[in-house]
C-alpha atoms as a PDB file:
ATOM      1  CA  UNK A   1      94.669  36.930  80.451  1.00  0.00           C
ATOM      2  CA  UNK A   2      96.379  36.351  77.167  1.00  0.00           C
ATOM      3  CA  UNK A   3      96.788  40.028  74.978  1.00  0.00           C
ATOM      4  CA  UNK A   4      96.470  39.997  71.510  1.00  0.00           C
ATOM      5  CA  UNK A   5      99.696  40.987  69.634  1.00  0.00           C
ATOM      6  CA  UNK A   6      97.397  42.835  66.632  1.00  0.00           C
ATOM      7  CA  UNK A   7      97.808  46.255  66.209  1.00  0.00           C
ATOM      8  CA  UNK A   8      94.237  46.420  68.143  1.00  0.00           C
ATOM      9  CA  UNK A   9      95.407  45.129  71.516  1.00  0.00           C
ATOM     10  CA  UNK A  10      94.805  48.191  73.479  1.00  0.00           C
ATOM     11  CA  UNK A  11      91.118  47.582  72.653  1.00  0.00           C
ATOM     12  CA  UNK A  12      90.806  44.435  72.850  1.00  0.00           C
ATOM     13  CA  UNK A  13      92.336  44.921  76.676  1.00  0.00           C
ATOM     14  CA  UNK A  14      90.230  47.632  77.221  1.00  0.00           C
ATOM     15  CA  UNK A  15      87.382  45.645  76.409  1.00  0.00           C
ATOM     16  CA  UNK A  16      88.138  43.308  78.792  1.00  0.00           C
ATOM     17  CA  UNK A  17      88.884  45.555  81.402  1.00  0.00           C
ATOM     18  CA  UNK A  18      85.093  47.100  80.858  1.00  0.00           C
ATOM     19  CA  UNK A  19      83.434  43.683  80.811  1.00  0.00           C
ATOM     20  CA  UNK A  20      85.369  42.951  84.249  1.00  0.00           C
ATOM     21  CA  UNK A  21      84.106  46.336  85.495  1.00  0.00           C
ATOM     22  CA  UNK A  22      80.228  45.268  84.690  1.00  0.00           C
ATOM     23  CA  UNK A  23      80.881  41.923  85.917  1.00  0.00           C
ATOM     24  CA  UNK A  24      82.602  43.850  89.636  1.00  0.00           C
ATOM     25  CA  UNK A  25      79.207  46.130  89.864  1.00  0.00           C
ATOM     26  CA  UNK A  26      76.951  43.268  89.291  1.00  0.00           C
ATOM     27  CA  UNK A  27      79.078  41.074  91.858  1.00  0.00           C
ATOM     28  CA  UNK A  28      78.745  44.255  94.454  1.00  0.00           C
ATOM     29  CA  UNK A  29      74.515  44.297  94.131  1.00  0.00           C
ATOM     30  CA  UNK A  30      74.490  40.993  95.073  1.00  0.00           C
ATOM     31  CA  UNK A  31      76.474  41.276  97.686  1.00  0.00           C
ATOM     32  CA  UNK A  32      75.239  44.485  99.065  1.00  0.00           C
ATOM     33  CA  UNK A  33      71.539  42.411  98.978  1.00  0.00           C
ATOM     34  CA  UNK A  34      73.064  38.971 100.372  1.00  0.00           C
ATOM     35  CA  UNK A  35      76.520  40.362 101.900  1.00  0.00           C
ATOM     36  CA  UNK A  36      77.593  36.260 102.994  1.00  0.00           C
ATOM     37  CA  UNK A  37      77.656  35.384  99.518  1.00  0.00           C
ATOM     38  CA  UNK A  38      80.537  33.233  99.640  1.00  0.00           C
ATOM     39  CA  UNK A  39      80.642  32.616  96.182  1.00  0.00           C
ATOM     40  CA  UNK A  40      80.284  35.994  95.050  1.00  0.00           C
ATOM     41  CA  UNK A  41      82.921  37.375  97.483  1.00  0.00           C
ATOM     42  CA  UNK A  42      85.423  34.818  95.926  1.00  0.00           C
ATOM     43  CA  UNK A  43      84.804  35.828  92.517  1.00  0.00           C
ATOM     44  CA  UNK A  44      84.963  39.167  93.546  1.00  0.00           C
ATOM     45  CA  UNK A  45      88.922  38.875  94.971  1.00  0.00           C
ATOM     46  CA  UNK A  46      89.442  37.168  92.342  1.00  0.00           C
ATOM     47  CA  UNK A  47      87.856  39.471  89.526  1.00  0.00           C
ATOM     48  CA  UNK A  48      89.463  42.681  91.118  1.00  0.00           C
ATOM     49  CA  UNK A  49      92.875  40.942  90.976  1.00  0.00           C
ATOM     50  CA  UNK A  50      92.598  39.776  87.354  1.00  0.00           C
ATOM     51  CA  UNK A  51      91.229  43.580  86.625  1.00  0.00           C
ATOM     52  CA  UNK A  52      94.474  44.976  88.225  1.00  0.00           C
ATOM     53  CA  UNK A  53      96.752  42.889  85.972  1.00  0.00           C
ATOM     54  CA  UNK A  54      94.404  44.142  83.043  1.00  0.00           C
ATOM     55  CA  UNK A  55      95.331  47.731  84.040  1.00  0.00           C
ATOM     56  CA  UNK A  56      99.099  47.117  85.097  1.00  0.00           C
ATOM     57  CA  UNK A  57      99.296  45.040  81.205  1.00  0.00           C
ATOM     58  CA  UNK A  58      97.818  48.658  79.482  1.00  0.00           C
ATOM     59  CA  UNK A  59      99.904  50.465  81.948  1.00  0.00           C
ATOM     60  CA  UNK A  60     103.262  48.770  80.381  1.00  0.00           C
ATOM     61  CA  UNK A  61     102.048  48.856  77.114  1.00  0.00           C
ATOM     62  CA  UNK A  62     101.713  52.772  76.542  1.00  0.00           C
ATOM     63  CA  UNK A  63     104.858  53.276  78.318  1.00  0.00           C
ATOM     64  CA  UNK A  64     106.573  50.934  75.970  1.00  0.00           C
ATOM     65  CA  UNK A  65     104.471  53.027  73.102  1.00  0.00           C
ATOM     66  CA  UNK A  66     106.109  56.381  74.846  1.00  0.00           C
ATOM     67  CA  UNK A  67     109.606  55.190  75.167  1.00  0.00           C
ATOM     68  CA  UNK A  68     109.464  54.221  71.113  1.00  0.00           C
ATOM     69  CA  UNK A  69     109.537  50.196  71.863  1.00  0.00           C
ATOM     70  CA  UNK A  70     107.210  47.821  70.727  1.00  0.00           C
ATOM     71  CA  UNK A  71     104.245  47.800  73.289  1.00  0.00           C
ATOM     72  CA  UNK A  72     104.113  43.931  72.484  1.00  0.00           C
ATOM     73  CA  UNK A  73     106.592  43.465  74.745  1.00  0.00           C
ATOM     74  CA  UNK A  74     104.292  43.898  77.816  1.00  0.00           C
ATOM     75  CA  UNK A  75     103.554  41.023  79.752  1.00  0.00           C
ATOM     76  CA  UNK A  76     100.749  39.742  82.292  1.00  0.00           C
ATOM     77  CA  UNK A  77     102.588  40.308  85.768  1.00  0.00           C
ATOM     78  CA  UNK A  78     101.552  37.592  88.524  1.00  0.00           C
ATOM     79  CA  UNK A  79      98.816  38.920  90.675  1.00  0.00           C
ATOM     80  CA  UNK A  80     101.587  39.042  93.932  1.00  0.00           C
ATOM     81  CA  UNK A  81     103.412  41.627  92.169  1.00  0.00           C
ATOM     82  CA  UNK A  82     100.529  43.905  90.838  1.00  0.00           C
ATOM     83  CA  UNK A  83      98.652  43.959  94.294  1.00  0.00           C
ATOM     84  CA  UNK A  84     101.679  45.192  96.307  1.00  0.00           C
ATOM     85  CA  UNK A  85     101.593  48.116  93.967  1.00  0.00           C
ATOM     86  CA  UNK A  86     101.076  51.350  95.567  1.00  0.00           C
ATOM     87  CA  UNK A  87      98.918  54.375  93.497  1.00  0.00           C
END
């Protein structure tokens, strides 16, 4: 995912973030109602991953925002770093 550098990134990311959260429910119907959707459990991994770097991008941008640097300076981390994240 490529941010915006506008001053309305943090929307624009957290629009995203809510599409990819409609798109994960309606992904997890289908498979609850077909579980060997092969398809749909690809797109799935792949969706929650993307999702992950969408959080870990907002994440970095309002600590940049609280440390008084420019929030633009957040990047999109590769998926291998964001998933061996623990909460």
């Amino acid at each position: 995912m490529q941010q915006p550098h506008d001053a309305s990134a943090e929307q624009a990311i957290l629009g995203r973030i809510s599409k990819m959260v409609d798109d994960e429910k309606a992904l997890r119907d289908l498979l609850a109602e077909a579980p060997e959707g092969g398809d749909e459990r690809e797109r799935l991994t792949a969706l929650e991953h993307e999702l992950d770097q969408c959080w870990d991008l907002l994440r970095q941008r309002r600590a940049l925002t609280e440390a008084g640097e420019d929030p633009g300076g957040a990047r999109v981390r590769p998926s291998s770093t964001v998933e061996g994240y623990r909460s």
